[in-house]
Protein backbone atom coordinates (compact mmCIF):
# COMPACT_ATOMS: atom_id res chain seq x y z
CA UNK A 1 0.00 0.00 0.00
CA UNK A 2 1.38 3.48 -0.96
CA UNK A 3 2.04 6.41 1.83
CA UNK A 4 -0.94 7.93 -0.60
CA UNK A 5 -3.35 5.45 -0.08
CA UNK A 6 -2.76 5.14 3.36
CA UNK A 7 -3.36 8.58 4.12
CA UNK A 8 -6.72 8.18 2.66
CA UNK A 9 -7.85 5.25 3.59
CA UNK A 10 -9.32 4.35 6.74
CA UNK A 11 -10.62 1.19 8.57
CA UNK A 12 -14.49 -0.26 7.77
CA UNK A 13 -17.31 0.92 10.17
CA UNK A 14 -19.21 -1.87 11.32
CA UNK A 15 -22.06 0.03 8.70
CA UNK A 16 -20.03 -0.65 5.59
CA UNK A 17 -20.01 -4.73 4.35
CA UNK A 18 -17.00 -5.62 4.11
CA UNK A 19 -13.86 -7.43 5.28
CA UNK A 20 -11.96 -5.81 8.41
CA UNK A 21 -9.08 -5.59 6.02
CA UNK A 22 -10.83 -3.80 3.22
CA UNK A 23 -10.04 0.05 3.56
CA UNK A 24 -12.34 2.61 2.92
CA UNK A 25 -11.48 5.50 0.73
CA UNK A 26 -12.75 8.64 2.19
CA UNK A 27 -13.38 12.05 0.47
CA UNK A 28 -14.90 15.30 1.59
CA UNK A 29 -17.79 14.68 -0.92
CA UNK A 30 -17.60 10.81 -0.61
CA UNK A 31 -16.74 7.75 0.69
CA UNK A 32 -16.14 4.51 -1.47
CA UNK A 33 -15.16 0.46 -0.71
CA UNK A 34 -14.64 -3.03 -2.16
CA UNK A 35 -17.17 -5.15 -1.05
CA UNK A 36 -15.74 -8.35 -1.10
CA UNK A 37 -18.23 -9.51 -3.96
CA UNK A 38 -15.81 -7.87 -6.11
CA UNK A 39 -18.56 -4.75 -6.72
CA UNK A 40 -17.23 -0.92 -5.93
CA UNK A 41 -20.23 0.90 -3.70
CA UNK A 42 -20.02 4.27 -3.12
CA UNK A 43 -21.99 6.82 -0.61
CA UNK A 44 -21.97 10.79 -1.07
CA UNK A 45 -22.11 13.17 1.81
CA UNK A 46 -26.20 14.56 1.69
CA UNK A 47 -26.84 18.00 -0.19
CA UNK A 48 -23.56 18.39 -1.72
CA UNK A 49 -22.92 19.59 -5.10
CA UNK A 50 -20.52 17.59 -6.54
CA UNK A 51 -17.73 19.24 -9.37
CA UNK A 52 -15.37 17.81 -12.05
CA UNK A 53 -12.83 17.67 -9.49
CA UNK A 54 -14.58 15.36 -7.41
CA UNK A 55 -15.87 13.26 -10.15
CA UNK A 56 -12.13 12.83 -10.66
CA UNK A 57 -10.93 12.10 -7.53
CA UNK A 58 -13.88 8.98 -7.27
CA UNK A 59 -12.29 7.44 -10.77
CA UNK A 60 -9.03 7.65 -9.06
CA UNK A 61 -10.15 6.11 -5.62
CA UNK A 62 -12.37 3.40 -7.90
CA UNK A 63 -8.97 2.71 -9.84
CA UNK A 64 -7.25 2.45 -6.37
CA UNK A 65 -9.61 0.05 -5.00
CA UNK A 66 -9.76 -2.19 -8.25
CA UNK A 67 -6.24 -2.43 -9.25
CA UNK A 68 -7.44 -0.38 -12.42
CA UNK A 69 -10.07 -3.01 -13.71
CA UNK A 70 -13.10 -2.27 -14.71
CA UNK A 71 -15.70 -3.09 -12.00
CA UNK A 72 -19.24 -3.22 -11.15
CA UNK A 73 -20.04 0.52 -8.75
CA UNK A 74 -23.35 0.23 -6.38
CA UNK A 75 -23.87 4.18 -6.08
CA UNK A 76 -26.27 5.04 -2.81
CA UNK A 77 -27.71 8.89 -4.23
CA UNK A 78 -29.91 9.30 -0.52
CA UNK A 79 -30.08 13.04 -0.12
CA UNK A 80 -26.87 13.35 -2.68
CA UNK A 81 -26.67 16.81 -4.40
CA UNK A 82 -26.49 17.74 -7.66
CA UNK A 83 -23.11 16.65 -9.73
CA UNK A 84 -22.27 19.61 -12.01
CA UNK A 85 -22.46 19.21 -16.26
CA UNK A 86 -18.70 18.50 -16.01
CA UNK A 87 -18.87 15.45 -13.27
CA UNK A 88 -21.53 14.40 -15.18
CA UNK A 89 -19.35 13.73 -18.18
CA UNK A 90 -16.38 12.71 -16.88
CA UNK A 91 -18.45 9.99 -14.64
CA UNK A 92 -20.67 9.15 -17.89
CA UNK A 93 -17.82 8.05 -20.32
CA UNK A 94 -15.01 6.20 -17.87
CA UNK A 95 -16.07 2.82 -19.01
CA UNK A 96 -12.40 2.63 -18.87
CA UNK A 97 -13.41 1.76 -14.83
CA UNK A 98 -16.40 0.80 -14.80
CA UNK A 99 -18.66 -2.21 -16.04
CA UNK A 100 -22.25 -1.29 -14.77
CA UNK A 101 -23.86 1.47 -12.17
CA UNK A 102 -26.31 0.66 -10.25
CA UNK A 103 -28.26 4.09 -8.61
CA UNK A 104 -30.25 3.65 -5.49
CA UNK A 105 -32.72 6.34 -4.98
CA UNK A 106 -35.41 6.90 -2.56
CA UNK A 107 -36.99 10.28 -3.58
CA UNK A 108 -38.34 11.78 -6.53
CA UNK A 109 -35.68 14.15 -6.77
CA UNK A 110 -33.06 11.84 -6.72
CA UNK A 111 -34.63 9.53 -9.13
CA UNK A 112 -35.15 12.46 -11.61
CA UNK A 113 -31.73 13.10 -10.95
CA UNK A 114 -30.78 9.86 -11.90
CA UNK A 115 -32.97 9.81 -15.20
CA UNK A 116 -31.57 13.45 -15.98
CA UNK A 117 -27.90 11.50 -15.63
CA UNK A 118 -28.79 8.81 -17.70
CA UNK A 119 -30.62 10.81 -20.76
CA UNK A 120 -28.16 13.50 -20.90
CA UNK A 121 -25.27 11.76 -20.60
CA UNK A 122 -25.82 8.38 -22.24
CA UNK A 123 -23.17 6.33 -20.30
CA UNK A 124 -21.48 3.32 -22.42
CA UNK A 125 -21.81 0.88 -19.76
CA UNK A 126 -25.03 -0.50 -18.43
CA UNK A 127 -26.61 1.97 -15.85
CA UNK A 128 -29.71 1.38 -13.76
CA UNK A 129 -31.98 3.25 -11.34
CA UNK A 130 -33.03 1.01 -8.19
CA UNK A 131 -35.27 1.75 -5.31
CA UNK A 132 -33.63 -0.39 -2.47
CA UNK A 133 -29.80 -2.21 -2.30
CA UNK A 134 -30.64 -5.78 -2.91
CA UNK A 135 -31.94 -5.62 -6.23
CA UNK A 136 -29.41 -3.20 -7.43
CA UNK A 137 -26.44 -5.61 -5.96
CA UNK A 138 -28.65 -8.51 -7.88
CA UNK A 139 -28.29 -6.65 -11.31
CA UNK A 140 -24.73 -6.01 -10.32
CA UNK A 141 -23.53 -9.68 -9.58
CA UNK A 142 -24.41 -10.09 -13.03
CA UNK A 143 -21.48 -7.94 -14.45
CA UNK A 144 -18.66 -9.06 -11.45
CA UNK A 145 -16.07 -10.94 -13.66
């Protein structure tokens, strides 16, 4: 593990599902882990615009966590804010990272959110909206590899 990593990573909370060695990546706007079914899940801090500069630093913490393949990434949007038209990008064309997003959303705002991602953007990997976790990691296990 580099000096870099280990600065930002921290031990699991008995919240996040994972093994006690597993190291969560932590971020002002963010937090992100490997679950040890080989899918990426990520939680934004609530009401918190995100910027290119964030959308950034989550492709580098997902390359991190991955070794640089391209994995599944469980994305939990509760009270997230809005990312800005230049996260938005830069999240909708790394398929370089990523193999299939799953969105959980519990509100209409987030879930027009969500659609607004999706439409605009037109990611290149498989991307899905989902109202609760297990049926998002479901979809998901399909595209571990």
């Amino acid at each position: 593990m580099t000096d870099t990593l280990r600065e930002r990573t921290v031990r699991a909370t008995t919240e996040d599902p994972m093994d006690h060695d597993s190291g969560v990546i932590t971020h002002p706007k963010f937090r992100m882990w490997l679950r040890p079914d080989g899918i990426v899940a990520m939680v934004f801090v609530p009401r918190i615009a995100t910027d290119l500069a964030d959308a950034l630093a989550a492709v580098d913490a997902m390359t991190q966590l991955t070794g640089g393949r391209r994995s599944p990434l469980l994305v939990d949007m509760h009270g997230s804010g809005p990312p800005d038209r230049c996260a938005r990008s830069e999240l909708a064309r790394r398929d370089d990272v990523v193999s299939a997003v799953a969105l959980i959303v519990d509100t209409p705002l987030s879930r027009m959110l969500g659609n607004f991602f999706m439409s605009v953007n037109k990611p290149p990997y498989p991307t899905r909206l989902f109202g609760n976790e297990a049926s998002a990691l479901a979809w998901l296990q399909t595209f571990v590899g």
